[in-house]
N, C-alpha and C. Protein backbone atom coordinates (compact mmCIF):
# COMPACT_ATOMS: atom_id res chain seq x y z
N UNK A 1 81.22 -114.19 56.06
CA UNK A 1 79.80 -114.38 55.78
C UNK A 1 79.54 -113.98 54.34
N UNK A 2 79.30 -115.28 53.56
CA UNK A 2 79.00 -114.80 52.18
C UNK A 2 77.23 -114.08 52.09
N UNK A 3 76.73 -113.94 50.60
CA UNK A 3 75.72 -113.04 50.87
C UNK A 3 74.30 -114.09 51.43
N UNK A 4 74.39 -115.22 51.02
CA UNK A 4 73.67 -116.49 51.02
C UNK A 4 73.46 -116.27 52.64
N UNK A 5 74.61 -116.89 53.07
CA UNK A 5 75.05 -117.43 54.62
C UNK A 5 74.13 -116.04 55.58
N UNK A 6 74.57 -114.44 55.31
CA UNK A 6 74.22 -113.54 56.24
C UNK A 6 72.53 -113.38 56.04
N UNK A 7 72.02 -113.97 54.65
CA UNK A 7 71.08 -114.36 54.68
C UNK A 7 70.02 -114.88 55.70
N UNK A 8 70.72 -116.15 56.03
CA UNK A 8 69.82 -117.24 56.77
C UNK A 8 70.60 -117.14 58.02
N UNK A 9 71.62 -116.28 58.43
CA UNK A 9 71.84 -115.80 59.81
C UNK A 9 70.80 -114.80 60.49
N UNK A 10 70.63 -114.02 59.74
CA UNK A 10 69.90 -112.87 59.91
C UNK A 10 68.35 -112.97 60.20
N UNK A 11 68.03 -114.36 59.44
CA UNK A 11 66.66 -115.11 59.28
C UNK A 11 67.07 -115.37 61.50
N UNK A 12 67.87 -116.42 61.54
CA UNK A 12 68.02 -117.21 62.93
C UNK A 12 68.08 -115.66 63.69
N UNK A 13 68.90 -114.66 63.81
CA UNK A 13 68.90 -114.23 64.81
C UNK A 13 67.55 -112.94 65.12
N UNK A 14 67.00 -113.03 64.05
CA UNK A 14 65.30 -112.20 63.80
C UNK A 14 64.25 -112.99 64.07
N UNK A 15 64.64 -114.31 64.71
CA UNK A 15 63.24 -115.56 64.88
C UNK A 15 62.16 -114.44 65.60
N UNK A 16 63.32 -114.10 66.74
CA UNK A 16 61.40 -113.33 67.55
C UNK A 16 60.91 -112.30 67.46
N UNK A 17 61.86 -111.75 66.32
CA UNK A 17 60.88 -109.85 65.91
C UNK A 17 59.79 -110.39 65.15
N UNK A 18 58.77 -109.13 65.62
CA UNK A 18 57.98 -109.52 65.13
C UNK A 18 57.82 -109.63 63.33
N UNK A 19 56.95 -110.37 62.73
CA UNK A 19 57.07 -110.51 61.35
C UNK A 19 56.84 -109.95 60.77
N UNK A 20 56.41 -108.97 60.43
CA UNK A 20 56.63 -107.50 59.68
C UNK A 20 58.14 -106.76 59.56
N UNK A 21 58.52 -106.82 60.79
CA UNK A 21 59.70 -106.48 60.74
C UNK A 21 60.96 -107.04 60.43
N UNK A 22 60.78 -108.68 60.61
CA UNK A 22 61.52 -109.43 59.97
C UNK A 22 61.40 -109.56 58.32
N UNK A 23 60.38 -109.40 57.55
CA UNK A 23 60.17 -109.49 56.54
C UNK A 23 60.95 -108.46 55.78
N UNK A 24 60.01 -106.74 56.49
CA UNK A 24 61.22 -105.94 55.88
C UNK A 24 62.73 -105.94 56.03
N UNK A 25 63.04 -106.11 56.86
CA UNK A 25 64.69 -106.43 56.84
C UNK A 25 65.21 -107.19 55.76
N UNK A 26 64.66 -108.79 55.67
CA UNK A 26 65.05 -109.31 54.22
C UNK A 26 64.84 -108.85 53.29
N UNK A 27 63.69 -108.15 53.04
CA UNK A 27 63.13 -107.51 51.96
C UNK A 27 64.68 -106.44 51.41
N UNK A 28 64.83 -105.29 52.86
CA UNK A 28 66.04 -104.32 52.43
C UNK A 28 67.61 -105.21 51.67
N UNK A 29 67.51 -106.34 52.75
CA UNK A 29 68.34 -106.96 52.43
C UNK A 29 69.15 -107.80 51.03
N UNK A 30 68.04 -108.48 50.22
CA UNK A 30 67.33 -108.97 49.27
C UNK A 30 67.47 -108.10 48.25
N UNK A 31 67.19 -106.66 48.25
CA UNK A 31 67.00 -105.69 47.38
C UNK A 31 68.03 -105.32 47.07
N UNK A 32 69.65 -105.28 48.19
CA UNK A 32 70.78 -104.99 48.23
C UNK A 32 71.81 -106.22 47.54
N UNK A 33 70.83 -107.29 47.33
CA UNK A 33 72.00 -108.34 46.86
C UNK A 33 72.32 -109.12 47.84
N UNK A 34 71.79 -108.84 49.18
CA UNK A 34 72.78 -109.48 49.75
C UNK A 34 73.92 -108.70 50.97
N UNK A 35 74.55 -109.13 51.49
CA UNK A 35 75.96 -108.72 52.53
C UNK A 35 76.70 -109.35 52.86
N UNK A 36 78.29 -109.30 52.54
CA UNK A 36 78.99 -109.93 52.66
C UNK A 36 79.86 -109.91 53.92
N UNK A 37 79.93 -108.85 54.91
CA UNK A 37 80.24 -108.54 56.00
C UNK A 37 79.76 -107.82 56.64
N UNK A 38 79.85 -107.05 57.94
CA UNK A 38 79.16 -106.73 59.05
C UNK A 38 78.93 -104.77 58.19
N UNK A 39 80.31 -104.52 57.77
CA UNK A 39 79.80 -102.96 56.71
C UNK A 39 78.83 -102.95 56.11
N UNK A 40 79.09 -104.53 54.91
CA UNK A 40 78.02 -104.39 54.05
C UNK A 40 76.41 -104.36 54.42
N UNK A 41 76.64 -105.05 55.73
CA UNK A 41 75.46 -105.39 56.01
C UNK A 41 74.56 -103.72 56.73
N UNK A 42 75.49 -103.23 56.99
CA UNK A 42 74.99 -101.49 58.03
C UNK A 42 74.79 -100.54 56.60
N UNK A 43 75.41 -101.00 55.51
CA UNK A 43 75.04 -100.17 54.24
C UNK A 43 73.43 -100.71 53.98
N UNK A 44 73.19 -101.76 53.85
CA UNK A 44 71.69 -102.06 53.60
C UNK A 44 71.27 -101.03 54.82
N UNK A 45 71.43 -101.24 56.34
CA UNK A 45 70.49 -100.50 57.33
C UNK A 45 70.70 -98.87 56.89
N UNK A 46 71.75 -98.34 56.15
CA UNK A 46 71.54 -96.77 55.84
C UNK A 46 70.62 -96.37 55.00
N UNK A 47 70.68 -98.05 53.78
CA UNK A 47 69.39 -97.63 52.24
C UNK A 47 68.04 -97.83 53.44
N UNK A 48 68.07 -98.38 54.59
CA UNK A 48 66.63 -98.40 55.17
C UNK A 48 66.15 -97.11 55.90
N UNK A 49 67.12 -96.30 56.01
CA UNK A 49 67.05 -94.92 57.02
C UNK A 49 66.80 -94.20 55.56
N UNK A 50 67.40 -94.20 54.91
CA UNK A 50 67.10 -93.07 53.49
C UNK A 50 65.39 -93.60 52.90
N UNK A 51 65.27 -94.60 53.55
CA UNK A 51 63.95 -95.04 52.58
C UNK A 51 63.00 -94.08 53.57
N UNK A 52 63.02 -94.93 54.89
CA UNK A 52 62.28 -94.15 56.05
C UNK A 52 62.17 -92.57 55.88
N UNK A 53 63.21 -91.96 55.75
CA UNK A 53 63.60 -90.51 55.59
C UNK A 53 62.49 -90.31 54.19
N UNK A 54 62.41 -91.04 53.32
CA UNK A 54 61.72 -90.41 52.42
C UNK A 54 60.29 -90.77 52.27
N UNK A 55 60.07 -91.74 53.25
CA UNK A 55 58.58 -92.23 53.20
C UNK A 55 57.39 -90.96 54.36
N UNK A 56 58.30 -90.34 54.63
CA UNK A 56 57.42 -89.18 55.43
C UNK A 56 57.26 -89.62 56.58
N UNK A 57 56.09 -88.89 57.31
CA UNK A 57 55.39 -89.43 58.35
C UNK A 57 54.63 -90.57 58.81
N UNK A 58 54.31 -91.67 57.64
CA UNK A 58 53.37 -92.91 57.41
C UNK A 58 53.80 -93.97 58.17
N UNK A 59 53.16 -94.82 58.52
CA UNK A 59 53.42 -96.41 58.87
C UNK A 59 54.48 -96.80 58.50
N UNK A 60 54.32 -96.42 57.18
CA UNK A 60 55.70 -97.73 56.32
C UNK A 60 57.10 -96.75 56.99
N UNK A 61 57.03 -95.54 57.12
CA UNK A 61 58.34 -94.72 57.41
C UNK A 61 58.85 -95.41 58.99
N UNK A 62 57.87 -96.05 60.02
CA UNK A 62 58.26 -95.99 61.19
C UNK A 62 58.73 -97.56 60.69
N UNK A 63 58.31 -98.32 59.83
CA UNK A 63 59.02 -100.11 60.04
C UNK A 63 59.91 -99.53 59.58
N UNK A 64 60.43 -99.13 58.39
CA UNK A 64 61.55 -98.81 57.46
C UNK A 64 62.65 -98.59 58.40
N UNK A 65 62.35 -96.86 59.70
CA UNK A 65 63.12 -97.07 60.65
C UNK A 65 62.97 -97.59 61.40
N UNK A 66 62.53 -99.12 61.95
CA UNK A 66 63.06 -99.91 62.98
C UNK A 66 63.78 -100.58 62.20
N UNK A 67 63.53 -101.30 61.22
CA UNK A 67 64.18 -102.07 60.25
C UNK A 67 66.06 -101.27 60.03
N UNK A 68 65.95 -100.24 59.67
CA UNK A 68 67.52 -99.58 59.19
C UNK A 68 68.34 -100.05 61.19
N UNK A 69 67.23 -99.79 62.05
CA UNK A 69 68.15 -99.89 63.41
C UNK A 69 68.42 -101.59 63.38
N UNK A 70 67.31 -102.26 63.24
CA UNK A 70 67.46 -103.65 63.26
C UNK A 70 68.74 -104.00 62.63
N UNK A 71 68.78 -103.57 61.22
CA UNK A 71 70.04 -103.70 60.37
C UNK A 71 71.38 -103.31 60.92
N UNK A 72 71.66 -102.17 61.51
CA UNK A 72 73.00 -102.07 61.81
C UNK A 72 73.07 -102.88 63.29
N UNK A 73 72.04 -102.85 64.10
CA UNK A 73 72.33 -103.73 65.10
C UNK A 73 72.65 -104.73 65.02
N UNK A 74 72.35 -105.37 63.84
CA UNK A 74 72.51 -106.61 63.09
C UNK A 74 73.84 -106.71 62.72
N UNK A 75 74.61 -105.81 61.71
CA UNK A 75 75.75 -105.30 61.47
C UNK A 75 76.89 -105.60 62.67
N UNK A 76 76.50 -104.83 63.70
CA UNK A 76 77.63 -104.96 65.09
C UNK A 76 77.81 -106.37 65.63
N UNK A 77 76.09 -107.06 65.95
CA UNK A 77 76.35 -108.34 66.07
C UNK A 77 76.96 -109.31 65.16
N UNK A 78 77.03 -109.16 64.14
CA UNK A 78 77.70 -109.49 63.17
C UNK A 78 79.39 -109.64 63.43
N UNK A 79 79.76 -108.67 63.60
CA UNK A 79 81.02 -108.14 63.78
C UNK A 79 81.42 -108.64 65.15
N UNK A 80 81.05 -108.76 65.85
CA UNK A 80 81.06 -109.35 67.28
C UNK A 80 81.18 -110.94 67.30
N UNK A 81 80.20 -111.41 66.55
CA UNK A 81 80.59 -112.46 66.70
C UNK A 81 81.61 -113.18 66.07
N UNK A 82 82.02 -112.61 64.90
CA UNK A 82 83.00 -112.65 64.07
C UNK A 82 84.52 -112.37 64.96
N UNK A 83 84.96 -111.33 65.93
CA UNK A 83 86.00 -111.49 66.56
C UNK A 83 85.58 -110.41 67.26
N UNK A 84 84.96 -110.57 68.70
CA UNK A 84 84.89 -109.59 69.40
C UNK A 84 85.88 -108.29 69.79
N UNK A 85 87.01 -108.81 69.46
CA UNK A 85 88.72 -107.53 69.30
C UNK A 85 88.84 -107.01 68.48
N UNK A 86 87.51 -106.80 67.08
CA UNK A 86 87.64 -105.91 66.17
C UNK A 86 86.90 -105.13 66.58
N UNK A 87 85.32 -105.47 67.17
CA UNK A 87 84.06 -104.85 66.77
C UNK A 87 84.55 -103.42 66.82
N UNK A 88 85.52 -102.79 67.72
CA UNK A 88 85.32 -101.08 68.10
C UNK A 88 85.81 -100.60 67.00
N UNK A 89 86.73 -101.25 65.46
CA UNK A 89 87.45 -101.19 64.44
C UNK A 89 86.54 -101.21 63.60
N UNK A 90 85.40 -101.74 63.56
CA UNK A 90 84.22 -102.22 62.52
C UNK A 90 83.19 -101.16 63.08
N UNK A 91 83.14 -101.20 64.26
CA UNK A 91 81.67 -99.86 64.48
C UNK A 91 82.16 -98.88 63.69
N UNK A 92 84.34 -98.23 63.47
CA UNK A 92 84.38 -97.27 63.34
C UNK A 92 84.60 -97.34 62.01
N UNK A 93 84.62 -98.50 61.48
CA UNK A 93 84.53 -98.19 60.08
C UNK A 93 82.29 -98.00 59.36
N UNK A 94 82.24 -98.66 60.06
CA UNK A 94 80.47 -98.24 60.05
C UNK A 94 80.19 -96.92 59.73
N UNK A 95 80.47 -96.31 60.93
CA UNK A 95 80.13 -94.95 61.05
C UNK A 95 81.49 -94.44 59.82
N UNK A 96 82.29 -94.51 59.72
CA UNK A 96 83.08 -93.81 58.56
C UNK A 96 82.22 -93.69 56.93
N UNK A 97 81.63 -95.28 56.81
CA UNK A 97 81.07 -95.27 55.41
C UNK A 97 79.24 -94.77 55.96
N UNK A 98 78.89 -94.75 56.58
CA UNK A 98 77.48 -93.77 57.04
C UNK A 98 77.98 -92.36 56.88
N UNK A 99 79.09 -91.81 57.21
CA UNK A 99 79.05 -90.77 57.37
C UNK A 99 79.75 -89.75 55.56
N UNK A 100 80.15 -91.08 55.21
CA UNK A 100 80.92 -90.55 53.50
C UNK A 100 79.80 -90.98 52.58
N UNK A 101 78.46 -91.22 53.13
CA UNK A 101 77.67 -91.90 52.42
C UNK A 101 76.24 -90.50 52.40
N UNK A 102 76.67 -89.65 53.01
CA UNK A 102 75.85 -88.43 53.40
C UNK A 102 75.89 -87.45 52.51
């Protein structure tokens, strides 16, 4: 998945969130350049948890975090559909760069 392609995947598989929340997601997304695989793509959902984390208690802090969950959920499905006999190899590299990213 080049950065284009996870683009307008991400568009198809967000048709029925609601649009706020689809917006921010591209928005995080967009801001990141882009994602070229199912990591890159859970690194955008961590810049959305650090945003949330710093937006306080407000509105924008609670989309920010649905948006960072949207994103890595996004991430796994990603990875899943890509070869379901990696995903448990890709969650654990997920959580490896979330957790060296702390």
């Amino acid at each position: 998945m080049a950065g284009v392609v996870i683009s307008s995947w991400v568009e198809e598989r967000t048709s029925g969130a609601p649009e706020q929340l689809r917006h921010r997601v591209i928005e995080f997304l967009d801001a990141a350049g882009g994602a070229d695989d199912p990591v890159e793509l859970a690194a955008v959902g961590d810049t959305a948890l650090l945003a949330a984390m710093s937006a306080g208690s407000s509105r924008a802090c609670a989309l920010d975090l649905l948006a960072a969950d949207a994103l890595i959920t996004l991430a796994l499905l990603a990875a899943a559909e890509r070869d379901p006999a990696t995903l448990g190899t890709t969650a654990g590299a997920i959580r490896k760069a979330a957790i060296g990213a702390r």
